[in-house]
PDB file of N, CA and C in Angstrom:
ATOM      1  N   UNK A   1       9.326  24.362  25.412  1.00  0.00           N
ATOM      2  CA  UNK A   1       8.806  23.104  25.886  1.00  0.00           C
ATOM      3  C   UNK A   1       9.734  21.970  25.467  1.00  0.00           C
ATOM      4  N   UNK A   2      10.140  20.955  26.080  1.00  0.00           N
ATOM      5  CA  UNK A   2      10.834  19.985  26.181  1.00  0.00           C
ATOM      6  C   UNK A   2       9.765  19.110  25.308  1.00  0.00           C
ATOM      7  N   UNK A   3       9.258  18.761  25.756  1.00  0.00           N
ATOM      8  CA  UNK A   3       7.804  17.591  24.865  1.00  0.00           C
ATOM      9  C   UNK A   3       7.269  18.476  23.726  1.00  0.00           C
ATOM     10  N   UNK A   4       7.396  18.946  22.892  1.00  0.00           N
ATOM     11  CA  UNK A   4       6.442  19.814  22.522  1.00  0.00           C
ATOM     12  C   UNK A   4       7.097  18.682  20.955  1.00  0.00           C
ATOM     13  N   UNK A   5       7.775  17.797  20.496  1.00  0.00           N
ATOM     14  CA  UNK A   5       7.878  17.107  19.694  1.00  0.00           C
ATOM     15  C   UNK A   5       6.923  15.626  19.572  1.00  0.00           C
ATOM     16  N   UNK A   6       6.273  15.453  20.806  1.00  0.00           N
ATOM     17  CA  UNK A   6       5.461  14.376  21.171  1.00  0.00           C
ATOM     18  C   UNK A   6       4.462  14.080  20.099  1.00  0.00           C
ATOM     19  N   UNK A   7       3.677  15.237  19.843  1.00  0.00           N
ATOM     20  CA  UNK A   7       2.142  15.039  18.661  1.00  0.00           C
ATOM     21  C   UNK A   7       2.857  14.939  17.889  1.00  0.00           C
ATOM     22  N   UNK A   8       3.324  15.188  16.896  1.00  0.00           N
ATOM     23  CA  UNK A   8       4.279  15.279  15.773  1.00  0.00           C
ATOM     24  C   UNK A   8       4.451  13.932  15.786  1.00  0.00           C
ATOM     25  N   UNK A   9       5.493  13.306  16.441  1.00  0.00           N
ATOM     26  CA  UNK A   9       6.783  12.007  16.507  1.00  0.00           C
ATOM     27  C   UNK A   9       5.078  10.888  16.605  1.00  0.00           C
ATOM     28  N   UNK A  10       4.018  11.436  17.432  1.00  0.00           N
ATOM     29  CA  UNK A  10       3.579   9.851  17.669  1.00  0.00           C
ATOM     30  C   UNK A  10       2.264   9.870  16.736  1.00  0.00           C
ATOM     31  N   UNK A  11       1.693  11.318  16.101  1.00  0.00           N
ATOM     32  CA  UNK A  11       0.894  10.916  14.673  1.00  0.00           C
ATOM     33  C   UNK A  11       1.842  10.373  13.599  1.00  0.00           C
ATOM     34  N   UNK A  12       2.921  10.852  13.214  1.00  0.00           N
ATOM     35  CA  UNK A  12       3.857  10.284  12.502  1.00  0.00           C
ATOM     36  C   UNK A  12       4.242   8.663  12.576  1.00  0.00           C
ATOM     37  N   UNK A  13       4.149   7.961  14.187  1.00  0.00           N
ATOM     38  CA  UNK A  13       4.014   6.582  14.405  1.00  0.00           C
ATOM     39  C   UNK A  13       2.848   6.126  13.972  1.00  0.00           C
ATOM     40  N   UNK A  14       1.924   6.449  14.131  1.00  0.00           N
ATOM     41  CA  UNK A  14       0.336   5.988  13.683  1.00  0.00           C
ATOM     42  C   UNK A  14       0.186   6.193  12.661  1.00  0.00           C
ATOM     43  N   UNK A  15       0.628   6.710  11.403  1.00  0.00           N
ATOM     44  CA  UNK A  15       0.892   6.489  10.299  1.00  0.00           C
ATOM     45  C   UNK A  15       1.440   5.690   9.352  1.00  0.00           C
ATOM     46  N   UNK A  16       2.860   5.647  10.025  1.00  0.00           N
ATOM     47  CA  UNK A  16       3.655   4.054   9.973  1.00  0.00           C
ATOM     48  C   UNK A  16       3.085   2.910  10.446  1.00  0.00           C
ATOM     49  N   UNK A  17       1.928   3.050  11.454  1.00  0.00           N
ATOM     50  CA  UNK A  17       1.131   1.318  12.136  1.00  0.00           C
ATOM     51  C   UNK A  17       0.847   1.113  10.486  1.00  0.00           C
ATOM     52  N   UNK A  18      -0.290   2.324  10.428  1.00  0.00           N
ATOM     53  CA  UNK A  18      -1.416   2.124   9.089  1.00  0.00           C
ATOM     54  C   UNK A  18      -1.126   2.188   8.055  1.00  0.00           C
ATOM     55  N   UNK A  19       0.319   2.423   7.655  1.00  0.00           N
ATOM     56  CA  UNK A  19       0.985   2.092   6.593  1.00  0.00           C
ATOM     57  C   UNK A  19       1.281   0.538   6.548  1.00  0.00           C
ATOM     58  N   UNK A  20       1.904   0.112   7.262  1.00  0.00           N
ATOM     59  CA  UNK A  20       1.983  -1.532   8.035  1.00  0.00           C
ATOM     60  C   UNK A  20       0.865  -2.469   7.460  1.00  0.00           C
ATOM     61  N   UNK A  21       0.119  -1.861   8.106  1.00  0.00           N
ATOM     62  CA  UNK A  21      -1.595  -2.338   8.125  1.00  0.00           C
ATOM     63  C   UNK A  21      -1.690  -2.734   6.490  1.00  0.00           C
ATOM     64  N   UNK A  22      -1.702  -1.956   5.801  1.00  0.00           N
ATOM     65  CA  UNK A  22      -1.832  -1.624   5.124  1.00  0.00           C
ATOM     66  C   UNK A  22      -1.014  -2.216   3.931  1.00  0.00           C
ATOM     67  N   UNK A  23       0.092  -2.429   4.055  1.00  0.00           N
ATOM     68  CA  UNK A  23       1.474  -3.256   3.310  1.00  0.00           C
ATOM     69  C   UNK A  23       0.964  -4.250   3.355  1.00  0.00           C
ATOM     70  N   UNK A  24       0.767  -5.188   4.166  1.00  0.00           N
ATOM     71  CA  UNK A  24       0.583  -6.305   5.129  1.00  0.00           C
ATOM     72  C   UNK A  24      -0.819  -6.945   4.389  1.00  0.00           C
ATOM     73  N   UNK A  25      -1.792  -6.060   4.252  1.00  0.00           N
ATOM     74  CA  UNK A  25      -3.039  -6.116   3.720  1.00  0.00           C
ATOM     75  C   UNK A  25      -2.717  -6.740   2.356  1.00  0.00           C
ATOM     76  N   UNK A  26      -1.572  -5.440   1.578  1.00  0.00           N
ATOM     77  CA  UNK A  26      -1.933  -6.121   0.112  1.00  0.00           C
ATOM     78  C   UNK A  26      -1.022  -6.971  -0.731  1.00  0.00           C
ATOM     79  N   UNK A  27      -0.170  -7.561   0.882  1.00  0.00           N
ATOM     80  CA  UNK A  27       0.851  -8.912   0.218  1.00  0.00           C
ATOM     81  C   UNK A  27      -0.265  -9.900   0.840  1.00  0.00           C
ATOM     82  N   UNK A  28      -1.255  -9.815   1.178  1.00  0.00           N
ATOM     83  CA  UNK A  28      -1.772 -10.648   1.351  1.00  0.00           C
ATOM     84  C   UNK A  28      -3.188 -10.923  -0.054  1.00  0.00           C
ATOM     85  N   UNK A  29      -3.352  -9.642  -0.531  1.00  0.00           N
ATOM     86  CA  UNK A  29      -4.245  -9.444  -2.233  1.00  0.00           C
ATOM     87  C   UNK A  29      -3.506 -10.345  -3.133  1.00  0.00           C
ATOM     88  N   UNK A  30      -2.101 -10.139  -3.138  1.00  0.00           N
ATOM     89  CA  UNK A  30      -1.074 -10.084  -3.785  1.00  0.00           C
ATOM     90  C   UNK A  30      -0.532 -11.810  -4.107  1.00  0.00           C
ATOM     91  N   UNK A  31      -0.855 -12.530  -2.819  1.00  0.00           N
ATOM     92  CA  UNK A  31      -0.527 -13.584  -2.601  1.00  0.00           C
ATOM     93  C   UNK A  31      -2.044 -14.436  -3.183  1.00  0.00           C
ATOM     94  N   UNK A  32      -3.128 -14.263  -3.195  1.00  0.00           N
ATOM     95  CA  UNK A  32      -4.385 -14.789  -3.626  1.00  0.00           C
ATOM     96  C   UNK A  32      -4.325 -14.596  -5.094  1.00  0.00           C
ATOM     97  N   UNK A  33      -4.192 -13.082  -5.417  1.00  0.00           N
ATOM     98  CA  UNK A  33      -4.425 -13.098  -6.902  1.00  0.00           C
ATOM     99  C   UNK A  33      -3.073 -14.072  -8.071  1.00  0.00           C
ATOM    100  N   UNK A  34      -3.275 -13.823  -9.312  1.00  0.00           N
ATOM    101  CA  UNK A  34      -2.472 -14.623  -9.498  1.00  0.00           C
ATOM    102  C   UNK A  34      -2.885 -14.123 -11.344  1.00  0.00           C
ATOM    103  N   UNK A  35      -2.934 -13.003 -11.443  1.00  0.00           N
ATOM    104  CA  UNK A  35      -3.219 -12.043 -12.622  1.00  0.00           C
ATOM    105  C   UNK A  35      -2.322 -11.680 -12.860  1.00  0.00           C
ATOM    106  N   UNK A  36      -2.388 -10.513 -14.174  1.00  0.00           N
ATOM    107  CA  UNK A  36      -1.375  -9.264 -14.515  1.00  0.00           C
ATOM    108  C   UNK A  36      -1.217  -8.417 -13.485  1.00  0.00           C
ATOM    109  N   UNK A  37      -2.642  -8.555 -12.600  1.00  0.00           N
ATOM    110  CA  UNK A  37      -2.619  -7.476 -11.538  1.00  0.00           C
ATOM    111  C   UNK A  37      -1.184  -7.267 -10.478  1.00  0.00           C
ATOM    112  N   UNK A  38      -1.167  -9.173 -10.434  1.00  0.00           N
ATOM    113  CA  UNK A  38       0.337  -8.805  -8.987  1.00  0.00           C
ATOM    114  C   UNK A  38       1.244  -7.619  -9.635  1.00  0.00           C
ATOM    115  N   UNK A  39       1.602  -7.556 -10.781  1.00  0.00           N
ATOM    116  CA  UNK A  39       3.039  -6.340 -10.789  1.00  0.00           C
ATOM    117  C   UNK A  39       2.435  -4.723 -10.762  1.00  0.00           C
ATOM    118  N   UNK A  40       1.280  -4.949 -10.799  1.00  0.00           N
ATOM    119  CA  UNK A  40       0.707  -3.439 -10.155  1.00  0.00           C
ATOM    120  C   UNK A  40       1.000  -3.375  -8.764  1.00  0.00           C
ATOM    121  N   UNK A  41       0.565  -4.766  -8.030  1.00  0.00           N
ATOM    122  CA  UNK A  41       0.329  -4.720  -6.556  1.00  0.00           C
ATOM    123  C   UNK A  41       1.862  -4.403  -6.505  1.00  0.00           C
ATOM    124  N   UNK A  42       2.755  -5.179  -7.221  1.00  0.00           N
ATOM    125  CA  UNK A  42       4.296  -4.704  -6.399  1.00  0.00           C
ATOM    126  C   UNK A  42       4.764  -3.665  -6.375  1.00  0.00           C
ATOM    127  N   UNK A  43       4.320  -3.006  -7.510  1.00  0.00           N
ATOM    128  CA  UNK A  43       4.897  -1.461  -7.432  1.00  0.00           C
ATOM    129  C   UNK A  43       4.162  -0.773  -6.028  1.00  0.00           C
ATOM    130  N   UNK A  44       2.836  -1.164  -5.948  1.00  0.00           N
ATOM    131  CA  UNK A  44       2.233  -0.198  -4.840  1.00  0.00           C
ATOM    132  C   UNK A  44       2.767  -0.596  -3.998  1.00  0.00           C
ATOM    133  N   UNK A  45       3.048  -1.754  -3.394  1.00  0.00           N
ATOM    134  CA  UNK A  45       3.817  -2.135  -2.148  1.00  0.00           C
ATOM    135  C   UNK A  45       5.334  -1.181  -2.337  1.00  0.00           C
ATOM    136  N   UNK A  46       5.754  -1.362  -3.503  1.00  0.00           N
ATOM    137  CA  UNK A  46       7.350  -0.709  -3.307  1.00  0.00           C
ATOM    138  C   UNK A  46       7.280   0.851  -2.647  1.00  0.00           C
ATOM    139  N   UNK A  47       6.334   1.295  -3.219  1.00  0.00           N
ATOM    140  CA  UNK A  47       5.827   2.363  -3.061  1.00  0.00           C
ATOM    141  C   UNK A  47       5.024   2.875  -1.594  1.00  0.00           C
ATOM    142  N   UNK A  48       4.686   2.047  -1.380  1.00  0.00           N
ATOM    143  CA  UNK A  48       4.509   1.885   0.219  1.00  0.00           C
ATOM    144  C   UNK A  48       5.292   2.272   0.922  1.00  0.00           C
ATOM    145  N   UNK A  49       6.653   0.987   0.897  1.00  0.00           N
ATOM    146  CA  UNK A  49       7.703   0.873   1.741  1.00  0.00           C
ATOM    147  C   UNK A  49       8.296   2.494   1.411  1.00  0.00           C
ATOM    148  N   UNK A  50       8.047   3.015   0.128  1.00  0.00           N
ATOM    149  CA  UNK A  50       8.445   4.696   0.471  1.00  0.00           C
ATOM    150  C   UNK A  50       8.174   5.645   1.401  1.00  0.00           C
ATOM    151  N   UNK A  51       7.301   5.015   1.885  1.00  0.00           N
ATOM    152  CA  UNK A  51       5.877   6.405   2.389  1.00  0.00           C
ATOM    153  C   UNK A  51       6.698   6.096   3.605  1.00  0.00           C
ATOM    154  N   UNK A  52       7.235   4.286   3.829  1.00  0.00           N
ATOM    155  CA  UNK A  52       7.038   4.362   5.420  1.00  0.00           C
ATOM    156  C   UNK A  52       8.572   4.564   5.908  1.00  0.00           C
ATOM    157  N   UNK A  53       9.204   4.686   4.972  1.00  0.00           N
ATOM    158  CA  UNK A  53      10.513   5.432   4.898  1.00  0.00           C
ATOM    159  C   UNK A  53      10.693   6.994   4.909  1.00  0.00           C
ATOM    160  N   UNK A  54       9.999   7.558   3.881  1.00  0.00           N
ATOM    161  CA  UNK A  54       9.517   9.189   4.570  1.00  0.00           C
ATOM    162  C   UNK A  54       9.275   9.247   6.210  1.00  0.00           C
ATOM    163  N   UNK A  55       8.401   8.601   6.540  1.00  0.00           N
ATOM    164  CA  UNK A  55       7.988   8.707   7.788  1.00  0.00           C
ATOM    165  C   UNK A  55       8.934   8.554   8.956  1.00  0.00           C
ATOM    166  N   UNK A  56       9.508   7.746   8.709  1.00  0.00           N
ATOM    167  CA  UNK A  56      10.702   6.752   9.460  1.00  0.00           C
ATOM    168  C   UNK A  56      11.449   8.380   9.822  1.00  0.00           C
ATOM    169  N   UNK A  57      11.643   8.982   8.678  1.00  0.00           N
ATOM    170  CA  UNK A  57      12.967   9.928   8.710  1.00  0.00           C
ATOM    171  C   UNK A  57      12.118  10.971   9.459  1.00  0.00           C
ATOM    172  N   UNK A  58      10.666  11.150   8.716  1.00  0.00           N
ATOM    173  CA  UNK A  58      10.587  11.951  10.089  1.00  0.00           C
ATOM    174  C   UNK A  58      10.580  12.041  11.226  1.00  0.00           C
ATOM    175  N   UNK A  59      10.089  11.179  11.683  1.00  0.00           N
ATOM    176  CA  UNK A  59       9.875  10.994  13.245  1.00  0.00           C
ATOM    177  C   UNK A  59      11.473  10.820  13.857  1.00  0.00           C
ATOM    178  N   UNK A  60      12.519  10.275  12.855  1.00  0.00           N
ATOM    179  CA  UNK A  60      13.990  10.191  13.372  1.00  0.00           C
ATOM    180  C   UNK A  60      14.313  11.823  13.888  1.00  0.00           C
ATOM    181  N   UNK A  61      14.108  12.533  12.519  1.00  0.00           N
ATOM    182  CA  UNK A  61      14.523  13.896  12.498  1.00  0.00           C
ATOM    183  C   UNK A  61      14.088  14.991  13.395  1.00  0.00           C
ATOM    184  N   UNK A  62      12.750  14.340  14.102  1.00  0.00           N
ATOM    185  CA  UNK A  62      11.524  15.403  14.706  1.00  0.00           C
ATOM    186  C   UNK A  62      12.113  15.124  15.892  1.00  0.00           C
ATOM    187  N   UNK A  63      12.520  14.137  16.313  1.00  0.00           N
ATOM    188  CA  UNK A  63      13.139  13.269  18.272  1.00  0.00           C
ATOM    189  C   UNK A  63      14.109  13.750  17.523  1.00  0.00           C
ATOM    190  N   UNK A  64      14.607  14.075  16.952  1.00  0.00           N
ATOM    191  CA  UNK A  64      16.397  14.468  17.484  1.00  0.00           C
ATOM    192  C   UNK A  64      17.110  12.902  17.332  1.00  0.00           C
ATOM    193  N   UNK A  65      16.712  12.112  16.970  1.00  0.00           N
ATOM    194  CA  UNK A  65      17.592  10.474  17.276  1.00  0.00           C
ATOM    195  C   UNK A  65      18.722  10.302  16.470  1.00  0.00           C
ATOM    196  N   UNK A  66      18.264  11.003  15.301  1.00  0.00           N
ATOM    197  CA  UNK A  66      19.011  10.722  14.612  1.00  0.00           C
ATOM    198  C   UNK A  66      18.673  11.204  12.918  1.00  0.00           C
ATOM    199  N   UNK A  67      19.696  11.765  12.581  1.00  0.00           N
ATOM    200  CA  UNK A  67      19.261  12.971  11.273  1.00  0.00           C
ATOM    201  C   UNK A  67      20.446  12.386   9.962  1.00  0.00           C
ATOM    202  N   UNK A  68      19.962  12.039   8.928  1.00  0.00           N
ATOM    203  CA  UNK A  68      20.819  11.434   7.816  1.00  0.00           C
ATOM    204  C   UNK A  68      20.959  12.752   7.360  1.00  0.00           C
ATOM    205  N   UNK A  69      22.310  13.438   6.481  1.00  0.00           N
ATOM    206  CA  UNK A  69      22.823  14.020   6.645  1.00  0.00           C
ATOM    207  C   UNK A  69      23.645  13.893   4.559  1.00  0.00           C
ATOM    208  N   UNK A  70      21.567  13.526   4.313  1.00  0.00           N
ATOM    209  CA  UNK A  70      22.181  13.511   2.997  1.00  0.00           C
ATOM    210  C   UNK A  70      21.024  14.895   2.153  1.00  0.00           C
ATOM    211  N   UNK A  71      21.911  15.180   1.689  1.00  0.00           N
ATOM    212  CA  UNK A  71      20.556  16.726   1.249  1.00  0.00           C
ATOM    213  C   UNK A  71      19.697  16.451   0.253  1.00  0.00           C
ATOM    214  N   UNK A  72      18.053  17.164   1.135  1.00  0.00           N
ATOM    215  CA  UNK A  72      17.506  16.920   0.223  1.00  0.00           C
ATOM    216  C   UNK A  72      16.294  15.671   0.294  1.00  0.00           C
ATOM    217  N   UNK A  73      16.939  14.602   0.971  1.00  0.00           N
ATOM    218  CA  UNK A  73      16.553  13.252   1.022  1.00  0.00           C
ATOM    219  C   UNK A  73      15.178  12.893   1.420  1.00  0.00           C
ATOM    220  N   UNK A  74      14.631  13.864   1.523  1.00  0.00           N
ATOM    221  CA  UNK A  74      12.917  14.076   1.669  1.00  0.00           C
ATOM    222  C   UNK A  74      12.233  14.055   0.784  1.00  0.00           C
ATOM    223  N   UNK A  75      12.831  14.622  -0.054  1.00  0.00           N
ATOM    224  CA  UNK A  75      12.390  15.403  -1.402  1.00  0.00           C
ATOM    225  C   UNK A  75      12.496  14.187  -2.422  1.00  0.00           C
ATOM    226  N   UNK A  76      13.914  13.444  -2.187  1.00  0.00           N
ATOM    227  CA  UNK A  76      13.955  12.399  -3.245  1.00  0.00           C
ATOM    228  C   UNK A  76      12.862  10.706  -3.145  1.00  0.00           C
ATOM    229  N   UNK A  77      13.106  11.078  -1.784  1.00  0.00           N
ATOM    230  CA  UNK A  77      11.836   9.791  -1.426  1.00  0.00           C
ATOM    231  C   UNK A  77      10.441  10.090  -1.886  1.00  0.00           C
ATOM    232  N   UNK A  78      10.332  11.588  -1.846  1.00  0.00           N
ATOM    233  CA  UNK A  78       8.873  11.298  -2.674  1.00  0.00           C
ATOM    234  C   UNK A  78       8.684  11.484  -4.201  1.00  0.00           C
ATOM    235  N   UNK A  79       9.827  11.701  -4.797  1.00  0.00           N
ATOM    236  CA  UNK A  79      10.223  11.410  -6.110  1.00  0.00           C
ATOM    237  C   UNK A  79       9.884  10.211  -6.417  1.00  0.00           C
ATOM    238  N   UNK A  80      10.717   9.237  -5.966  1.00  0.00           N
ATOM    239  CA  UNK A  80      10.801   7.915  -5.666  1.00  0.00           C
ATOM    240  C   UNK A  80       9.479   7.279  -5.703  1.00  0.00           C
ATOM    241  N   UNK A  81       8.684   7.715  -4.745  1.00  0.00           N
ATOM    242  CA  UNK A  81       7.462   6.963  -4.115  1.00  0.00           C
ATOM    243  C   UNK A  81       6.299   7.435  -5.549  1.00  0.00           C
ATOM    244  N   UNK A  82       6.451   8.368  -6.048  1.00  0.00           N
ATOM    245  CA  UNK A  82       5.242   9.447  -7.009  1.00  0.00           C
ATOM    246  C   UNK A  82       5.830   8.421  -7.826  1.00  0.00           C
ATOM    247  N   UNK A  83       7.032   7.978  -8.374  1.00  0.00           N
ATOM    248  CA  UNK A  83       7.200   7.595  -9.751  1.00  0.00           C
ATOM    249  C   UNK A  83       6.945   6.121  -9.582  1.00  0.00           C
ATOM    250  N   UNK A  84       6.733   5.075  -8.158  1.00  0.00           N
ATOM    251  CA  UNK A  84       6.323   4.138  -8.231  1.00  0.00           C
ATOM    252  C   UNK A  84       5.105   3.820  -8.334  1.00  0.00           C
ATOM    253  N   UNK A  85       4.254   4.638  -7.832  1.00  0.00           N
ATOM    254  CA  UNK A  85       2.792   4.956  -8.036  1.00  0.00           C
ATOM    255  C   UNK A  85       2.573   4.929  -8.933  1.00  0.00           C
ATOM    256  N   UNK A  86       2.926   6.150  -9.643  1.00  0.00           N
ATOM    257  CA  UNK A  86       2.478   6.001 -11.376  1.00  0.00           C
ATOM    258  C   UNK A  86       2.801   4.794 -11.746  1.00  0.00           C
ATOM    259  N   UNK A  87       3.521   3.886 -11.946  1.00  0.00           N
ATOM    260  CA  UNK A  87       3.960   3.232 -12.294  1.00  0.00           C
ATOM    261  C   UNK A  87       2.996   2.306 -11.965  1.00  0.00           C
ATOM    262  N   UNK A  88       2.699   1.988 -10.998  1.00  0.00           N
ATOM    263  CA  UNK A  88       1.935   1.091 -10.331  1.00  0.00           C
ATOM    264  C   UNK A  88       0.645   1.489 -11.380  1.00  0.00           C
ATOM    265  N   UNK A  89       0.116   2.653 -11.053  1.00  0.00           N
ATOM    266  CA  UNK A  89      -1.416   2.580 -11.672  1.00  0.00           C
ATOM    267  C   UNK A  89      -1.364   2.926 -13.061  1.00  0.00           C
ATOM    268  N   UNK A  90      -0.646   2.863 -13.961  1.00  0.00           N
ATOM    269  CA  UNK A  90      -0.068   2.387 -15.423  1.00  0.00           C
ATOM    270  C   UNK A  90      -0.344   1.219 -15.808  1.00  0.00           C
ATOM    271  N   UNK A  91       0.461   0.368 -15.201  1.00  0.00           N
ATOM    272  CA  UNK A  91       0.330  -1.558 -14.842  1.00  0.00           C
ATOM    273  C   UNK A  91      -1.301  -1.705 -14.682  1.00  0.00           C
ATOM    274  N   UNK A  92      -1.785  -1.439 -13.314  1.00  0.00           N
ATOM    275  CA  UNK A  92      -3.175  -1.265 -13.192  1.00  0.00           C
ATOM    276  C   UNK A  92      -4.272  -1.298 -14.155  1.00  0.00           C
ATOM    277  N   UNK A  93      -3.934   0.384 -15.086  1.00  0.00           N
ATOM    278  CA  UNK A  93      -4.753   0.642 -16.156  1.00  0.00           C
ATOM    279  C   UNK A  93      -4.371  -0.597 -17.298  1.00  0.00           C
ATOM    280  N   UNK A  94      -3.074  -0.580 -17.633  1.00  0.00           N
ATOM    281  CA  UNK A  94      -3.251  -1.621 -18.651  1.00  0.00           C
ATOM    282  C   UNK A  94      -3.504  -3.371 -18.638  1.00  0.00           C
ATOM    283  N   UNK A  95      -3.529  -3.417 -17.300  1.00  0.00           N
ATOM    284  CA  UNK A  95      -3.974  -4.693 -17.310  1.00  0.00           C
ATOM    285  C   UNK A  95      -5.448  -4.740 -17.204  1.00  0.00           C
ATOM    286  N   UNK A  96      -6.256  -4.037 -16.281  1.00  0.00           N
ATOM    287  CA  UNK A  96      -7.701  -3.666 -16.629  1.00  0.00           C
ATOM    288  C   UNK A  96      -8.395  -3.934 -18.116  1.00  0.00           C
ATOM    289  N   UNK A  97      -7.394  -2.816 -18.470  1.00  0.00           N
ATOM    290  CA  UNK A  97      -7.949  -3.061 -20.438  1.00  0.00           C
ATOM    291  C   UNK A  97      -7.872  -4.103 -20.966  1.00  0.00           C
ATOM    292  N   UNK A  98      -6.892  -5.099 -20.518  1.00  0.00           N
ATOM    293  CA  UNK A  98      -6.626  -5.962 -21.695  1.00  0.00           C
ATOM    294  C   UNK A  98      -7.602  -7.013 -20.825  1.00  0.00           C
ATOM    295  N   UNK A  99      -8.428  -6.805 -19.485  1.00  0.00           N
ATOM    296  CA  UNK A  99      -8.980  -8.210 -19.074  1.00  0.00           C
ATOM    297  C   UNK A  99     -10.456  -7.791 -19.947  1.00  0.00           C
ATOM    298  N   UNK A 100     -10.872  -6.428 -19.685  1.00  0.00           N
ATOM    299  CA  UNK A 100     -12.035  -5.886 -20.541  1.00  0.00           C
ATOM    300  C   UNK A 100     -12.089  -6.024 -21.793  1.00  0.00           C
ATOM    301  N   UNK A 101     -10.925  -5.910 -23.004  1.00  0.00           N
ATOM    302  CA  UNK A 101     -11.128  -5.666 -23.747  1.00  0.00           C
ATOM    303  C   UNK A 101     -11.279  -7.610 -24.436  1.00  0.00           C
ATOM    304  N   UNK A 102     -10.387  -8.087 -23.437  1.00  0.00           N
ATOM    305  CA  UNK A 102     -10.697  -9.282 -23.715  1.00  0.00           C
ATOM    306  C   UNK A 102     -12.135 -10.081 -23.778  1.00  0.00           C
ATOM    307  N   UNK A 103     -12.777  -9.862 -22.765  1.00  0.00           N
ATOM    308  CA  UNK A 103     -14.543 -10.392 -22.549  1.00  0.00           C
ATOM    309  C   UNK A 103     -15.094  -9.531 -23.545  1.00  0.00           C
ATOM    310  N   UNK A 104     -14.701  -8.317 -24.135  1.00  0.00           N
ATOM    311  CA  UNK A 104     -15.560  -7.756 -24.936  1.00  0.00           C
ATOM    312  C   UNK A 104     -15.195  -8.807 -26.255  1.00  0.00           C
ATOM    313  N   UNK A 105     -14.270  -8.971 -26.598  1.00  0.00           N
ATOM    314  CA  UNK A 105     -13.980  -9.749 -27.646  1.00  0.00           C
ATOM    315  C   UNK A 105     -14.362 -11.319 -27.919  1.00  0.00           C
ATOM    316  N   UNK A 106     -14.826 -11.742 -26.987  1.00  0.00           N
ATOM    317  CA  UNK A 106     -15.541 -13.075 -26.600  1.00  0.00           C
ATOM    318  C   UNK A 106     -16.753 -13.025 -26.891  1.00  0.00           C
ATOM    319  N   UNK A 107     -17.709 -11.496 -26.756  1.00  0.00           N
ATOM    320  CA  UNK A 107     -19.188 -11.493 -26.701  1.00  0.00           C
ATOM    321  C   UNK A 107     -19.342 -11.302 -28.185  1.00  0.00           C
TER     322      UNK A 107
END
């Protein structure tokens, strides 16, 4: 089959919308708050822009458009993306604590 890359290439696009969606969403959290929280939010955004870079390559690689031709490079983006995450919800956890542990220390 000639088309038979179609489902693939265009769930792979609808992933990238709602990744979008989704980016878009929490520079907009990101831009209101004004906590310890933003450098959590940035890592998750950085971390985002991973996912939608995985994706990117797939849907390049799945159409045939065009294939980077560095080995491996799948593998390292979600290296990449796992260690910004953590990272992200590290930041997260410890800023949590210190807003909690703070009001506990007030009462």
């Amino acid at each position: 089959m000639a088309y038979q890359f179609i489902i693939p290439v265009s769930l792979s696009i609808l992933a990238i919308i709602f990744y979008l969606i989704v980016l878009f969403l929490l520079f907009e959290i990101k831009r209101r708050l004004k906590d310890s929280i933003n450098v959590s939010l940035t890592y998750l955004i950085i971390s985002i822009f991973f996912l939608i870079l995985i994706r990117t390559d797939d849907v390049l690689t799945e159409s045939n458009i065009f294939t980077f031709n560095i080995l491996y490079l799948h593998e390292i983006l979600i290296v990449i993306f796992s260690l910004f995450l953590l990272i992200s919800i590290i930041h997260l956890y410890l800023s949590l604590t210190l807003i909690t542990d703070h009001k506990k220390k007030k009462r």
